[in-house]
PDB file of N, CA and C in Angstrom:
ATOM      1  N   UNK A   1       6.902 -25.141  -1.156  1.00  0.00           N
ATOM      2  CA  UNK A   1       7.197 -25.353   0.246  1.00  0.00           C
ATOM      3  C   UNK A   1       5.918 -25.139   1.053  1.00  0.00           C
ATOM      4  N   UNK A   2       5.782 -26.071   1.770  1.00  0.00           N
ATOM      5  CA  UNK A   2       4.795 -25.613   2.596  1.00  0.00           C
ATOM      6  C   UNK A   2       4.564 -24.709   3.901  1.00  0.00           C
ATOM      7  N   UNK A   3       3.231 -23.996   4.014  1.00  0.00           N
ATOM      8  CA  UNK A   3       3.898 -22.887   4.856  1.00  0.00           C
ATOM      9  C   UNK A   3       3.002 -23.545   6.444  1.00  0.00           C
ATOM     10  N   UNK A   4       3.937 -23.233   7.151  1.00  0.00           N
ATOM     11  CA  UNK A   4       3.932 -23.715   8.658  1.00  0.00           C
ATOM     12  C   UNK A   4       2.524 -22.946   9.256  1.00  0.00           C
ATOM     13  N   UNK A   5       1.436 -23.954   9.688  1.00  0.00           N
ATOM     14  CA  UNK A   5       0.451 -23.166  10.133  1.00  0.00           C
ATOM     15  C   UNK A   5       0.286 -22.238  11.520  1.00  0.00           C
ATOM     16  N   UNK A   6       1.397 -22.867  12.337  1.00  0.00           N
ATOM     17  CA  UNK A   6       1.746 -22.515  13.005  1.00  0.00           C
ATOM     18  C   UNK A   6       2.696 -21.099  13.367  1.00  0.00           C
ATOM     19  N   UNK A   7       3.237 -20.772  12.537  1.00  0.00           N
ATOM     20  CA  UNK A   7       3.929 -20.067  12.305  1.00  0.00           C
ATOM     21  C   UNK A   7       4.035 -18.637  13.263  1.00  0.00           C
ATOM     22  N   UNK A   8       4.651 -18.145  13.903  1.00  0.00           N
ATOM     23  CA  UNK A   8       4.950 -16.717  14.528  1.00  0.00           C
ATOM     24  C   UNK A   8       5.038 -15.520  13.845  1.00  0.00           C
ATOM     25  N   UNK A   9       5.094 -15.592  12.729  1.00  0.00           N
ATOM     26  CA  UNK A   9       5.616 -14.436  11.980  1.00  0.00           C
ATOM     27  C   UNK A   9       4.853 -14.797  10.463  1.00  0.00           C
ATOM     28  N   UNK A  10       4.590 -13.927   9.813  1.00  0.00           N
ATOM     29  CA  UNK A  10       3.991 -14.205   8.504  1.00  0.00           C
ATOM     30  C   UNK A  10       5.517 -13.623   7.557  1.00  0.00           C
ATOM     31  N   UNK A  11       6.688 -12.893   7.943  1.00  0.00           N
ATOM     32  CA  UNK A  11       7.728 -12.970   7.504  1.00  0.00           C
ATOM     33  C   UNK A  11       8.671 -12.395   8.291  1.00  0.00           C
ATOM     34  N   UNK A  12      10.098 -13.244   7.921  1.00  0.00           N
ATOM     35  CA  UNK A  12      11.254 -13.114   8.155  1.00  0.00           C
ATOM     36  C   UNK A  12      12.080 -11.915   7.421  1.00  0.00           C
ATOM     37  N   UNK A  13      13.069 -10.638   8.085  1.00  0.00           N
ATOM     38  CA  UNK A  13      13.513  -9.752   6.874  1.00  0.00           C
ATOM     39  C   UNK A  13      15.240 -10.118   6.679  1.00  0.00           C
ATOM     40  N   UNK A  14      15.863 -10.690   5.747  1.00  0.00           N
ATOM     41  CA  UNK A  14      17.098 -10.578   6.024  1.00  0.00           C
ATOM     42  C   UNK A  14      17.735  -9.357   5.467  1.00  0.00           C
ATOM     43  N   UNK A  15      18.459  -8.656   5.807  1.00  0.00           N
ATOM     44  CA  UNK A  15      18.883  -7.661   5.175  1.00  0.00           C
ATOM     45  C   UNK A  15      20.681  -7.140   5.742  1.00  0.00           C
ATOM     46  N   UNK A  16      21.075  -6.286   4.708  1.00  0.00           N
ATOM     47  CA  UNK A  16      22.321  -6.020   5.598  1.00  0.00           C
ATOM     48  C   UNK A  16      21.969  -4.313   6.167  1.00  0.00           C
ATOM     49  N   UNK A  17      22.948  -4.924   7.538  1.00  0.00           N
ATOM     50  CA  UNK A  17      22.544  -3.469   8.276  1.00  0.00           C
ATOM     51  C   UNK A  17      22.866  -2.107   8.002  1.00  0.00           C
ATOM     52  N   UNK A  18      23.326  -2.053   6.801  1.00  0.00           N
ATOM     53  CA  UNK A  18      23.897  -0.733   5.948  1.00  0.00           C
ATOM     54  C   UNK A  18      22.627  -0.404   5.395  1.00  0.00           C
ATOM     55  N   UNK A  19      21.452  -1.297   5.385  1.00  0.00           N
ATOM     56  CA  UNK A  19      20.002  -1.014   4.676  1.00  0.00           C
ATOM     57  C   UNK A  19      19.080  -0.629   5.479  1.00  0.00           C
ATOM     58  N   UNK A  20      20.047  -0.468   7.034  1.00  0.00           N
ATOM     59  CA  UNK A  20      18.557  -0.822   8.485  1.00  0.00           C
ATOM     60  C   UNK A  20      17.403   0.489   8.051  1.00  0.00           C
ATOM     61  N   UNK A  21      18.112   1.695   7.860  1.00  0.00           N
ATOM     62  CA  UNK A  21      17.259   2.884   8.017  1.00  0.00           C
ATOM     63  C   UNK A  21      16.088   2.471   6.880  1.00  0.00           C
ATOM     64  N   UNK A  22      16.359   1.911   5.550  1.00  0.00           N
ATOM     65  CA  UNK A  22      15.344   1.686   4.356  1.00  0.00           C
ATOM     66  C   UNK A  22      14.208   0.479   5.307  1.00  0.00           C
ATOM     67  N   UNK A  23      15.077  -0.235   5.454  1.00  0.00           N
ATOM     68  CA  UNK A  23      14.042  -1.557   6.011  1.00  0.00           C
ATOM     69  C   UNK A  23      13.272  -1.125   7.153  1.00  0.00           C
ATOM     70  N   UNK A  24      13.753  -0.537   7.713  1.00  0.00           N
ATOM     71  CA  UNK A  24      12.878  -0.433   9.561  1.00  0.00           C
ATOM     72  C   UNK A  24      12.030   1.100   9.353  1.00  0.00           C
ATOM     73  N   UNK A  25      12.496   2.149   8.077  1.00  0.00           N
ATOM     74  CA  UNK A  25      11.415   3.218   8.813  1.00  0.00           C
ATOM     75  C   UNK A  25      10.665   3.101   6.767  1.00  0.00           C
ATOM     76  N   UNK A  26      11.057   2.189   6.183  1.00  0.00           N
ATOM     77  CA  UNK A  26      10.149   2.359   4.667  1.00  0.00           C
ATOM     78  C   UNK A  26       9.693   1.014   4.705  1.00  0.00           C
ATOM     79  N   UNK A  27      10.375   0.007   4.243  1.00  0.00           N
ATOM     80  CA  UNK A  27       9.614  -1.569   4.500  1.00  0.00           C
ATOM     81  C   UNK A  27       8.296  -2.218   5.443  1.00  0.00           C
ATOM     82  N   UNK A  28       9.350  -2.180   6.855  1.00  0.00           N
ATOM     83  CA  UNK A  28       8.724  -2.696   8.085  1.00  0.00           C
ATOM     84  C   UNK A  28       7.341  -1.642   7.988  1.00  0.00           C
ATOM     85  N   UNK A  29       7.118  -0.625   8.087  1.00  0.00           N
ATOM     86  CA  UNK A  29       6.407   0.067   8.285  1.00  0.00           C
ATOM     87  C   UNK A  29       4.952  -0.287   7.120  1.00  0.00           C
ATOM     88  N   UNK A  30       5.353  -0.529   6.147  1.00  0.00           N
ATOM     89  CA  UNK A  30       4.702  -0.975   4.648  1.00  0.00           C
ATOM     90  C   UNK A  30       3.684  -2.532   5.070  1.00  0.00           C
ATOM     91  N   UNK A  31       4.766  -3.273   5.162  1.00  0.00           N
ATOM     92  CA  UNK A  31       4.231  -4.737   5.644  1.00  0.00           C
ATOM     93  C   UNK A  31       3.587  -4.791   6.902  1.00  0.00           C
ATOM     94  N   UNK A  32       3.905  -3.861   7.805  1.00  0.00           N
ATOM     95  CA  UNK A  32       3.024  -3.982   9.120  1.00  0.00           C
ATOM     96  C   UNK A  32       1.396  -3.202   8.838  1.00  0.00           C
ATOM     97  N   UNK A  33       1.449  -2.209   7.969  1.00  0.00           N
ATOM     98  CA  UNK A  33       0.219  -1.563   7.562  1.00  0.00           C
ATOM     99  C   UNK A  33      -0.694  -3.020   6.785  1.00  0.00           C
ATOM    100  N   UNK A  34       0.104  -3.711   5.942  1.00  0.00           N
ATOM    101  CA  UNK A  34      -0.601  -4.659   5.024  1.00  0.00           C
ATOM    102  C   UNK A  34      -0.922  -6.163   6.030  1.00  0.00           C
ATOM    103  N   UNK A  35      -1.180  -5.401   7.684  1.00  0.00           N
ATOM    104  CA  UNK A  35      -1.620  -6.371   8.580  1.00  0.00           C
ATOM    105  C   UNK A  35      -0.345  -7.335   9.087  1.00  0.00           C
ATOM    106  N   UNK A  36       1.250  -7.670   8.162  1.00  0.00           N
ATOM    107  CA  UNK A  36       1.640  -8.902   8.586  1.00  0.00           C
ATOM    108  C   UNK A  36       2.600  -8.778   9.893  1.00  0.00           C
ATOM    109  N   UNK A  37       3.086 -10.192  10.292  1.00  0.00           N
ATOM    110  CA  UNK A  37       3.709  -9.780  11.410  1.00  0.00           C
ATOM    111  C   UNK A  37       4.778 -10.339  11.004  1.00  0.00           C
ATOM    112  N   UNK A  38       5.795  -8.716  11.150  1.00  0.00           N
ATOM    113  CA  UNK A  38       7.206  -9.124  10.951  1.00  0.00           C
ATOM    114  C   UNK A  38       8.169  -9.302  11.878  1.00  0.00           C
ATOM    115  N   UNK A  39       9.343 -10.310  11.333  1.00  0.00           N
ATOM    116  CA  UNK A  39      10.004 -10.624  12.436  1.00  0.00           C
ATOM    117  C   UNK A  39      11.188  -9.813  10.772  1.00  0.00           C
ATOM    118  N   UNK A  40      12.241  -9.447  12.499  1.00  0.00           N
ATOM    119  CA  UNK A  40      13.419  -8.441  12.122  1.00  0.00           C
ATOM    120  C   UNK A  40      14.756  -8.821  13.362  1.00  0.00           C
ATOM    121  N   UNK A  41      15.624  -8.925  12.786  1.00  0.00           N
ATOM    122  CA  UNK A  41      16.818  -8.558  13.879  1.00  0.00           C
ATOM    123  C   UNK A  41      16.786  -7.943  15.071  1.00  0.00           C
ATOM    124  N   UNK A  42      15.829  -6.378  14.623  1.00  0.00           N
ATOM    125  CA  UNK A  42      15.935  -5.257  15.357  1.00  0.00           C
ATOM    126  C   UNK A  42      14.863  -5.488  16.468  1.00  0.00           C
ATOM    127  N   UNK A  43      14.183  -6.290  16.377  1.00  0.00           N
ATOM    128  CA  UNK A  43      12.375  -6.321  17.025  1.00  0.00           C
ATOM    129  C   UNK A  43      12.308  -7.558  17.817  1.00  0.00           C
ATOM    130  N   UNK A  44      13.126  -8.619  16.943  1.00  0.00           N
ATOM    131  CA  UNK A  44      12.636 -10.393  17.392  1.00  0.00           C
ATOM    132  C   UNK A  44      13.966 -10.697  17.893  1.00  0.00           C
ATOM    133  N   UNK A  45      15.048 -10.823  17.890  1.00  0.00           N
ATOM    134  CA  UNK A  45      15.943 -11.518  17.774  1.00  0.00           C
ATOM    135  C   UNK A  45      16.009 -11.820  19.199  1.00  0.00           C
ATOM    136  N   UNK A  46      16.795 -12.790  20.468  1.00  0.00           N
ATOM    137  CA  UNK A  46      17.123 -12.813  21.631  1.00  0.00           C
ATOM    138  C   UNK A  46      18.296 -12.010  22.202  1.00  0.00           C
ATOM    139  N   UNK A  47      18.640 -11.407  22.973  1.00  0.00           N
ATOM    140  CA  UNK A  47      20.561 -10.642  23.042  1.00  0.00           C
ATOM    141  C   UNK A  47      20.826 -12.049  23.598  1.00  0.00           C
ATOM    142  N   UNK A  48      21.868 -11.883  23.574  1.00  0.00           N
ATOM    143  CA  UNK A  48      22.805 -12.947  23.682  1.00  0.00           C
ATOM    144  C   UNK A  48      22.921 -13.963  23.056  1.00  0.00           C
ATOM    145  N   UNK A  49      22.107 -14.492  22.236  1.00  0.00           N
ATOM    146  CA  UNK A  49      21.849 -15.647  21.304  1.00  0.00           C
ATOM    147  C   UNK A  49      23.049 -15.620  20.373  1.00  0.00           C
ATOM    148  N   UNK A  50      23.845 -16.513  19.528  1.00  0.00           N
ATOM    149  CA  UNK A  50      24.775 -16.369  18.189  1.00  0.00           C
ATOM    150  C   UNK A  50      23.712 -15.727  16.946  1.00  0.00           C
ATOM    151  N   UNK A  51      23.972 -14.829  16.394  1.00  0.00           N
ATOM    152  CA  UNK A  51      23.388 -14.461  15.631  1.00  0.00           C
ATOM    153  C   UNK A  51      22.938 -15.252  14.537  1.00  0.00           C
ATOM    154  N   UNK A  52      23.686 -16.399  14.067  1.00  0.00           N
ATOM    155  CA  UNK A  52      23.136 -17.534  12.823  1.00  0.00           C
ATOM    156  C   UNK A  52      21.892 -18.148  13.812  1.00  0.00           C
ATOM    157  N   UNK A  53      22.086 -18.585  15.254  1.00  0.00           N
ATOM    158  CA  UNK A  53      21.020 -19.195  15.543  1.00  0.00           C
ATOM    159  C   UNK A  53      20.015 -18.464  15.472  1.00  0.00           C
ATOM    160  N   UNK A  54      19.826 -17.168  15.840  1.00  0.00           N
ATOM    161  CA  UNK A  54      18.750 -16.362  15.980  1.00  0.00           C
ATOM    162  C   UNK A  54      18.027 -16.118  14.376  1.00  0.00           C
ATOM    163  N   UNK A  55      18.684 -16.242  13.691  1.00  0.00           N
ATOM    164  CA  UNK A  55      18.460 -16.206  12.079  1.00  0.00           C
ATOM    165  C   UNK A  55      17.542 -17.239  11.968  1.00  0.00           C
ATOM    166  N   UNK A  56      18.014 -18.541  12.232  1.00  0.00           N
ATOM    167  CA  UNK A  56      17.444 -20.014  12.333  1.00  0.00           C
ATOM    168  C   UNK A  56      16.476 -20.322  12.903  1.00  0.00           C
ATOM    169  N   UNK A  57      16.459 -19.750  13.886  1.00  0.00           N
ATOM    170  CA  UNK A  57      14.830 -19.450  14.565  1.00  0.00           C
ATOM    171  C   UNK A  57      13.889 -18.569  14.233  1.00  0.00           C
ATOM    172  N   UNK A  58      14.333 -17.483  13.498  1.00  0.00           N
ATOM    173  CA  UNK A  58      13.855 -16.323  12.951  1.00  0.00           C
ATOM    174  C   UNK A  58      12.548 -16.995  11.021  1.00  0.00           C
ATOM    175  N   UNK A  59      13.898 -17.770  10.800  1.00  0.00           N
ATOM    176  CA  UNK A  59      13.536 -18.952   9.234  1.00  0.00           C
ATOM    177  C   UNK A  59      12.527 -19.720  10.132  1.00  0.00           C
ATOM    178  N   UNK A  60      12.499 -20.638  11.048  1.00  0.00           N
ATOM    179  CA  UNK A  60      11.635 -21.635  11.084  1.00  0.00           C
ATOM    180  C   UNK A  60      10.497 -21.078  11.829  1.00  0.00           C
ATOM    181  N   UNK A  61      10.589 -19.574  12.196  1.00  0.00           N
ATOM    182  CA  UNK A  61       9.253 -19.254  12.685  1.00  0.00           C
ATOM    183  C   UNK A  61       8.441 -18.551  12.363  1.00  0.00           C
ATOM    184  N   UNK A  62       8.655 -18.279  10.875  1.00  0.00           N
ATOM    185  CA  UNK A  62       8.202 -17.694   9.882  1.00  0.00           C
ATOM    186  C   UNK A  62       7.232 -18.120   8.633  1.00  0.00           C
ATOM    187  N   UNK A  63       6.525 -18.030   8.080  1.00  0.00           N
ATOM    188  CA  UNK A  63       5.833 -18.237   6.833  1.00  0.00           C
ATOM    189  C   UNK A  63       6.871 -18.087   5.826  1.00  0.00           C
ATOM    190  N   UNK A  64       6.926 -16.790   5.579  1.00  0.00           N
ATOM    191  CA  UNK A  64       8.311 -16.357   4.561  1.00  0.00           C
ATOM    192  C   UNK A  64       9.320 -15.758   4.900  1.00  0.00           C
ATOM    193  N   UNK A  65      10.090 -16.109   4.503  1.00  0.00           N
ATOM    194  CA  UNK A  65      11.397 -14.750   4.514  1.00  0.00           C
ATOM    195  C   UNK A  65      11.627 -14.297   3.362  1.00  0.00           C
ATOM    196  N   UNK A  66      12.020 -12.800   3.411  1.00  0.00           N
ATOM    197  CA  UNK A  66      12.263 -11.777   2.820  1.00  0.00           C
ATOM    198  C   UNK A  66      13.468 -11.201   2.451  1.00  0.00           C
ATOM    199  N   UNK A  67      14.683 -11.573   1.425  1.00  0.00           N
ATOM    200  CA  UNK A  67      16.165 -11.451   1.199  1.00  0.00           C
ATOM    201  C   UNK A  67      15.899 -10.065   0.667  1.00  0.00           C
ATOM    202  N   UNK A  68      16.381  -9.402   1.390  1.00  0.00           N
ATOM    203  CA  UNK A  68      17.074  -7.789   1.023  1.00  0.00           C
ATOM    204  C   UNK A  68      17.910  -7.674  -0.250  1.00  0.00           C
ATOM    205  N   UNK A  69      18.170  -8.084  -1.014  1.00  0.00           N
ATOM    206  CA  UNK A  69      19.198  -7.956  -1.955  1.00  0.00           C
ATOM    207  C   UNK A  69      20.008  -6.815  -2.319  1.00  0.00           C
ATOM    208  N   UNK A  70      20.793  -5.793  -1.922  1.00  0.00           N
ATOM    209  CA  UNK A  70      21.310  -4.764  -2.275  1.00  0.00           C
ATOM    210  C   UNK A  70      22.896  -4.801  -2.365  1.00  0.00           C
ATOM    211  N   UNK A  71      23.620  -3.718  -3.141  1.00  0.00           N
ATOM    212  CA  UNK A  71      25.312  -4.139  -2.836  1.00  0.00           C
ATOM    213  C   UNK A  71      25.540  -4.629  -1.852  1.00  0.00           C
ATOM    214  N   UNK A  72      24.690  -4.029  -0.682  1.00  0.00           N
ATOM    215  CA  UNK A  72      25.648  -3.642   0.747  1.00  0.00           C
ATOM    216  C   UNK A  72      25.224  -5.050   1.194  1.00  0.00           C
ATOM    217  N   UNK A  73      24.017  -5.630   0.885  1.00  0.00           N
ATOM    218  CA  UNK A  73      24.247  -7.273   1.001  1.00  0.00           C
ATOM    219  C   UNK A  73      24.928  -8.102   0.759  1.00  0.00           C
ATOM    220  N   UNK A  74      25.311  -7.742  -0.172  1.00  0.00           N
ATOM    221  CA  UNK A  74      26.338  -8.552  -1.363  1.00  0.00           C
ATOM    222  C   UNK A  74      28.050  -8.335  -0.334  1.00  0.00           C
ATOM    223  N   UNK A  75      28.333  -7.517  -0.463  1.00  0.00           N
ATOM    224  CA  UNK A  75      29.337  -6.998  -0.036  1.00  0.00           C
ATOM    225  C   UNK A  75      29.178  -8.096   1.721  1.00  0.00           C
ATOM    226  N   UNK A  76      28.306  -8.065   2.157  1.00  0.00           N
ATOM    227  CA  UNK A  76      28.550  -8.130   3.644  1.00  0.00           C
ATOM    228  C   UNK A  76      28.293  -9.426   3.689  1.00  0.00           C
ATOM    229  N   UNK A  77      28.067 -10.156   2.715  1.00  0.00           N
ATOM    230  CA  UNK A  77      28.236 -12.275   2.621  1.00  0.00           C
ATOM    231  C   UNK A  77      29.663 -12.214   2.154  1.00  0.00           C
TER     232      UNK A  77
END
């Protein structure tokens, strides 16, 4: 895939919010030291937006995204 040069974000995090505390004070913190700029629910998203759209904008304004994979992911699709 090619990556958008343009891009806002060097990655996207999807995750479920039963994971927020791992992702936002161990992850986010990790990838922002290793320079990139992350986009998150918690940081990027718009209020009021539908949350799939904000996802969708979150994917196309990104380089990569980043699937959380854990039960509590699993469980919450």
């Amino acid at each position: 895939m090619p990556e958008t040069p343009t891009a806002a974000y060097d990655v996207f995090i999807s995750y479920s919010h039963a994971d927020q505390v791992w992702v936002g004070e161990w992850l986010v913190p990790r990838l922002k030291a290793a320079h990139l700029k992350v986009c998150t629910d918690r940081e990027s998203f718009d209020i009021g937006v539908p949350s799939l759209i904000n996802m969708e904008n979150a994917v196309t304004a990104s380089r990569h995204t980043l699937l959380v994979l854990t039960e509590a992911w699993v469980r919450s699709q």
